[in-house]
C-alpha atoms as a PDB file:
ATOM      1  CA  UNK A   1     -25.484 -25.020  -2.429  1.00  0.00           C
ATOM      2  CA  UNK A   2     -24.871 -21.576  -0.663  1.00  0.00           C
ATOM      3  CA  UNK A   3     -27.806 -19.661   0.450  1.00  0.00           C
ATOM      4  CA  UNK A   4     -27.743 -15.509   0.720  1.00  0.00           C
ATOM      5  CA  UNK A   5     -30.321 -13.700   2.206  1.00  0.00           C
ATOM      6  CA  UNK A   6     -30.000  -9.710   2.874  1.00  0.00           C
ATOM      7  CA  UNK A   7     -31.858  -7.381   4.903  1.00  0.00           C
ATOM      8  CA  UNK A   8     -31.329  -3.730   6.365  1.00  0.00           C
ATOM      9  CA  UNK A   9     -32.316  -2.288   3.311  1.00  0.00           C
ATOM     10  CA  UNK A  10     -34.668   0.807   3.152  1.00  0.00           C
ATOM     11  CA  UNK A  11     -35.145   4.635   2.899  1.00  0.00           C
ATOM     12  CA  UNK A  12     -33.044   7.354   4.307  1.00  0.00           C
ATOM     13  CA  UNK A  13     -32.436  10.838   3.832  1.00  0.00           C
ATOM     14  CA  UNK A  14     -28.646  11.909   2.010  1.00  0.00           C
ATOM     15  CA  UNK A  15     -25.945  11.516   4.446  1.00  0.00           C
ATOM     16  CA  UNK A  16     -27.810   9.428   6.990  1.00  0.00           C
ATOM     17  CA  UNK A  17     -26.343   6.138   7.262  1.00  0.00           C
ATOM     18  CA  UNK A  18     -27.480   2.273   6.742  1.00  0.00           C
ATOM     19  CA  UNK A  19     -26.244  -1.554   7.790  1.00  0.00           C
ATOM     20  CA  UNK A  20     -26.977  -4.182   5.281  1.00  0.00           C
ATOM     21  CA  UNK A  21     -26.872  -7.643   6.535  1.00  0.00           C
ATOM     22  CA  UNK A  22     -26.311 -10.762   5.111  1.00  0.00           C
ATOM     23  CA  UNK A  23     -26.924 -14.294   6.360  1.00  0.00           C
ATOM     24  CA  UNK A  24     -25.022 -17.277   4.890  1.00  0.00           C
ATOM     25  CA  UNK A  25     -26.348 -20.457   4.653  1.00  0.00           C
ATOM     26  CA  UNK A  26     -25.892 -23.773   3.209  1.00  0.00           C
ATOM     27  CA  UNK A  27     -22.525 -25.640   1.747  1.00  0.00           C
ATOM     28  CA  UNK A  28     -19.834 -22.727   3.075  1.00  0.00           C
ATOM     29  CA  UNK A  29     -17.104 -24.456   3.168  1.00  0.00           C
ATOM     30  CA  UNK A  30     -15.639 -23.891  -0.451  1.00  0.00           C
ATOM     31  CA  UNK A  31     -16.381 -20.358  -0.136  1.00  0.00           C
ATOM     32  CA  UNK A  32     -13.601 -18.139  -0.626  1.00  0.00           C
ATOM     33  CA  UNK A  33     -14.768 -14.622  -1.671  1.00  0.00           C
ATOM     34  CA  UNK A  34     -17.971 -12.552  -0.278  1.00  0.00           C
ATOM     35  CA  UNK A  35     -18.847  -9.378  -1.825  1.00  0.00           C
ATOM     36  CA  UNK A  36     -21.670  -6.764  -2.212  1.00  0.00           C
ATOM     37  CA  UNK A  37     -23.386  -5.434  -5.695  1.00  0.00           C
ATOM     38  CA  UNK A  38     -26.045  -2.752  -6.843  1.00  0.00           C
ATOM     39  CA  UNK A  39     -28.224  -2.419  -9.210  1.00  0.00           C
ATOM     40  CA  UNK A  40     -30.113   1.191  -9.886  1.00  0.00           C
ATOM     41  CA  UNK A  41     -32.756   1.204 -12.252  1.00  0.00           C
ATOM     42  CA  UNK A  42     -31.555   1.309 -15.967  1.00  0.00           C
ATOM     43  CA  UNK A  43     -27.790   0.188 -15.448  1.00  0.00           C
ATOM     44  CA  UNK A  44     -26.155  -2.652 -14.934  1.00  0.00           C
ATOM     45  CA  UNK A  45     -25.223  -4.735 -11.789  1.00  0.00           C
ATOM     46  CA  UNK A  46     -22.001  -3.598 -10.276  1.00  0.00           C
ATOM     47  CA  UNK A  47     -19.767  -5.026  -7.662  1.00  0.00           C
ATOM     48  CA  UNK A  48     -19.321  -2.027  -4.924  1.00  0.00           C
ATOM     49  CA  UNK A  49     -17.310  -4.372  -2.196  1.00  0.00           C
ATOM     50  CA  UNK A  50     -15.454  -7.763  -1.608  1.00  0.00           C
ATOM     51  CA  UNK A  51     -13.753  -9.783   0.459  1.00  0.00           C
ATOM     52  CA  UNK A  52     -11.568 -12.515  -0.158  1.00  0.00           C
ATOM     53  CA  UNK A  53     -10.512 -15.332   1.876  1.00  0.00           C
ATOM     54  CA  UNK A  54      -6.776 -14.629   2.530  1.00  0.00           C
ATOM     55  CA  UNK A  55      -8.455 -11.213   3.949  1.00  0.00           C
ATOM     56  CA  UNK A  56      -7.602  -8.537   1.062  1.00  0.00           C
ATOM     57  CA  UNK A  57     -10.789  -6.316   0.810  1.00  0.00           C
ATOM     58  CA  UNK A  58     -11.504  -3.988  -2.032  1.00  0.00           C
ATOM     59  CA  UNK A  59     -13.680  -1.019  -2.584  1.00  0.00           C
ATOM     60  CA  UNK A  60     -15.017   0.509  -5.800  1.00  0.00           C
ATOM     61  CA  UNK A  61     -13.631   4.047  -6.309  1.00  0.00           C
ATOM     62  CA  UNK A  62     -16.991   5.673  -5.724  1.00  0.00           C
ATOM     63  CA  UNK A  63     -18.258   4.273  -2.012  1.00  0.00           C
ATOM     64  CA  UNK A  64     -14.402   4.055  -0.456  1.00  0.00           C
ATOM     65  CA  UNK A  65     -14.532   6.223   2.907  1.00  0.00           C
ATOM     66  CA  UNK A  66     -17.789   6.188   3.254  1.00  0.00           C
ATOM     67  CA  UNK A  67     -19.107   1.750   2.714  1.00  0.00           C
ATOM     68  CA  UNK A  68     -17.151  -0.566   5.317  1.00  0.00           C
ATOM     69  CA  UNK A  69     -17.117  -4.387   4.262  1.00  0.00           C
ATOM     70  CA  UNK A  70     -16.576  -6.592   7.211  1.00  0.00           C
ATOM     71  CA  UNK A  71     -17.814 -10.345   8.382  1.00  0.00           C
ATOM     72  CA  UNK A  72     -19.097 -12.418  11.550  1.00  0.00           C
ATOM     73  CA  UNK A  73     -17.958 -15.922  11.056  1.00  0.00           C
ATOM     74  CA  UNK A  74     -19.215 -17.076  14.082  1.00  0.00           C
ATOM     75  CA  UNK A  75     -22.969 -15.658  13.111  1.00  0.00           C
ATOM     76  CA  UNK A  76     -22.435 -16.482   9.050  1.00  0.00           C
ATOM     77  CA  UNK A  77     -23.362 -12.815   8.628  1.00  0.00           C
ATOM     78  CA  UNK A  78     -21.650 -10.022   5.921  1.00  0.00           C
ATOM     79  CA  UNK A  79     -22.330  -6.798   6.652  1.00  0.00           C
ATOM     80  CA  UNK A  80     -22.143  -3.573   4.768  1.00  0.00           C
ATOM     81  CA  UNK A  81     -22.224  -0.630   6.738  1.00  0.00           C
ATOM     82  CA  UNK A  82     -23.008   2.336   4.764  1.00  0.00           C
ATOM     83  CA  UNK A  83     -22.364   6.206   5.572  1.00  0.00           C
ATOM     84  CA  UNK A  84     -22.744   9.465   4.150  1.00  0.00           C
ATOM     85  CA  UNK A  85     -25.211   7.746   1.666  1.00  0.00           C
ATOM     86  CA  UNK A  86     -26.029   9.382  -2.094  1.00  0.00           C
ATOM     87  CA  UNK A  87     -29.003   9.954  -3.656  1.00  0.00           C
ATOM     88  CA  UNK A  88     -26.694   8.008  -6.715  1.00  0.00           C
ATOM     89  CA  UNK A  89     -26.644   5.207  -3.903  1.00  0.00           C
ATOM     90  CA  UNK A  90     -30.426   4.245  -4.217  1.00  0.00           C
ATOM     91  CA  UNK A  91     -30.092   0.822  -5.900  1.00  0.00           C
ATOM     92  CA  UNK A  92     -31.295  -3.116  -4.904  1.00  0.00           C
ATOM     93  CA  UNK A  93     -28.323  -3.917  -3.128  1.00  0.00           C
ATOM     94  CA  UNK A  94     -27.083  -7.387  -3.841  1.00  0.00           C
ATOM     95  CA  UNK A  95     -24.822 -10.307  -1.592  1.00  0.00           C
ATOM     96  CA  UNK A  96     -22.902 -12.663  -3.237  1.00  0.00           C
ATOM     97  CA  UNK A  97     -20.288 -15.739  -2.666  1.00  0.00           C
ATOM     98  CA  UNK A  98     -18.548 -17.814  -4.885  1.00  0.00           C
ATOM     99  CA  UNK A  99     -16.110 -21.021  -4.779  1.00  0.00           C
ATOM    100  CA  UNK A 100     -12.922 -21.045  -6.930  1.00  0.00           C
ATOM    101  CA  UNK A 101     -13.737 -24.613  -7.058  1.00  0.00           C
ATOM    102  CA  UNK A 102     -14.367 -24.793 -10.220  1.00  0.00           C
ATOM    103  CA  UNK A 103     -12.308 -21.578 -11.731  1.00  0.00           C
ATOM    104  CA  UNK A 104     -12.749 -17.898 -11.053  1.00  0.00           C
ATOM    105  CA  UNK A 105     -14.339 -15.763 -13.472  1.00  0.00           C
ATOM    106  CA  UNK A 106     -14.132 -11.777 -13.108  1.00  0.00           C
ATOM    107  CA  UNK A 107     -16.160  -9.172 -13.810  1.00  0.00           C
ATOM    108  CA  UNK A 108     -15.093  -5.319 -14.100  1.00  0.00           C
ATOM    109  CA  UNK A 109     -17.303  -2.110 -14.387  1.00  0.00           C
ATOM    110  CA  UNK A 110     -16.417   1.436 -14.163  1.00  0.00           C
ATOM    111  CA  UNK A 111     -12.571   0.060 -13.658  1.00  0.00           C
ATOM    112  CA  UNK A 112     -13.445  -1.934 -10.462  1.00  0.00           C
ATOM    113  CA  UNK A 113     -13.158  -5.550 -11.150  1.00  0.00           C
ATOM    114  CA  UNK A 114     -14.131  -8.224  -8.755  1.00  0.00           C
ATOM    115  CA  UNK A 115     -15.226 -12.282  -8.808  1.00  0.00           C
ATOM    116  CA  UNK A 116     -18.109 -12.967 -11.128  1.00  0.00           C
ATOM    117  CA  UNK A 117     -19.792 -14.710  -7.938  1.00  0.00           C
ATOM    118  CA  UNK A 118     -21.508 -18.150  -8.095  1.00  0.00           C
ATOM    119  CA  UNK A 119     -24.334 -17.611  -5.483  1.00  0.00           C
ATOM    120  CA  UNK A 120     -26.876 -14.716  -4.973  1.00  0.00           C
ATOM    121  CA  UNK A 121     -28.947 -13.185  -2.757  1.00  0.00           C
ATOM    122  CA  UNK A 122     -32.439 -11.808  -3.793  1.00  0.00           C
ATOM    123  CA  UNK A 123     -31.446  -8.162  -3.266  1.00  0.00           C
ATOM    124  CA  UNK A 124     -32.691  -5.840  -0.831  1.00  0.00           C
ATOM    125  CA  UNK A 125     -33.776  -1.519  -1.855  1.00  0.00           C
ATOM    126  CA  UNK A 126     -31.812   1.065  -0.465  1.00  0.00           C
ATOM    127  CA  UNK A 127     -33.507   4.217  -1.410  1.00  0.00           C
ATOM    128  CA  UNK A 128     -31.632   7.441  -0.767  1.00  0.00           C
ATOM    129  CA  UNK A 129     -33.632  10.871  -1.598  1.00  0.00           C
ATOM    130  CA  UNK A 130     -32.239  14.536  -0.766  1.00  0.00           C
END
């Protein structure tokens, strides 16, 4: 088993600018994709960030230039470091993992399509207000 917890969450004012960390725990070594999701209230969850093993990263459409993916693999940690933050930001913001172990599945929203991932953090609220 893989455990995700995330933290840096909170509120800021539009354009002001946010880290979201995530600590990896647990069974890592079948894990070859890491990514980041959101959920705002009334829509569904949607992969914003991920990065896969062999090191190809990918950005949804709508947070590219301004959300930077990256990874400590010495500290187990996945960051997200988010700038010139959106009111249409505010969401729970979401780590996940998964192991092509046993198959990939993939999920696509808004024409960004990413691993349907295996493991989940509990979320953390990222509340952006003009």
């Amino acid at each position: 088993q893989v455990q995700l917890v995330e933290s840096g969450g909170g509120s800021v004012q539009a354009e002001g600018t946010l880290r979201l960390s995530c600590a990896v725990s647990g069974d890592t070594s079948s894990i070859d994709y890491m990514g980041w999701f959101r959920q705002a209230p009334g829509k569904e969850r949607e992969g914003i960030a991920g990065f896969y093993s062999k090191g190809d990263i990918t950005y949804r459409d709508s947070v590219k230039g301004r959300f930077i993916i990256s990874k400590d693999n010495a500290k187990n940690l996945l960051y997200l470091q988010m700038t010139s933050l959106e009111p249409e930001d505010t969401a729970i913001y979401y780590c996940a993992a998964d192991s092509s172990d046993d198959g990939i599945k993939t999920r696509c929203s808004g024409g960004y399509c990413t691993r349907d991932a295996k493991y989940w953090g509990q979320g953390t609220q990222v509340t952006v207000f003009s």
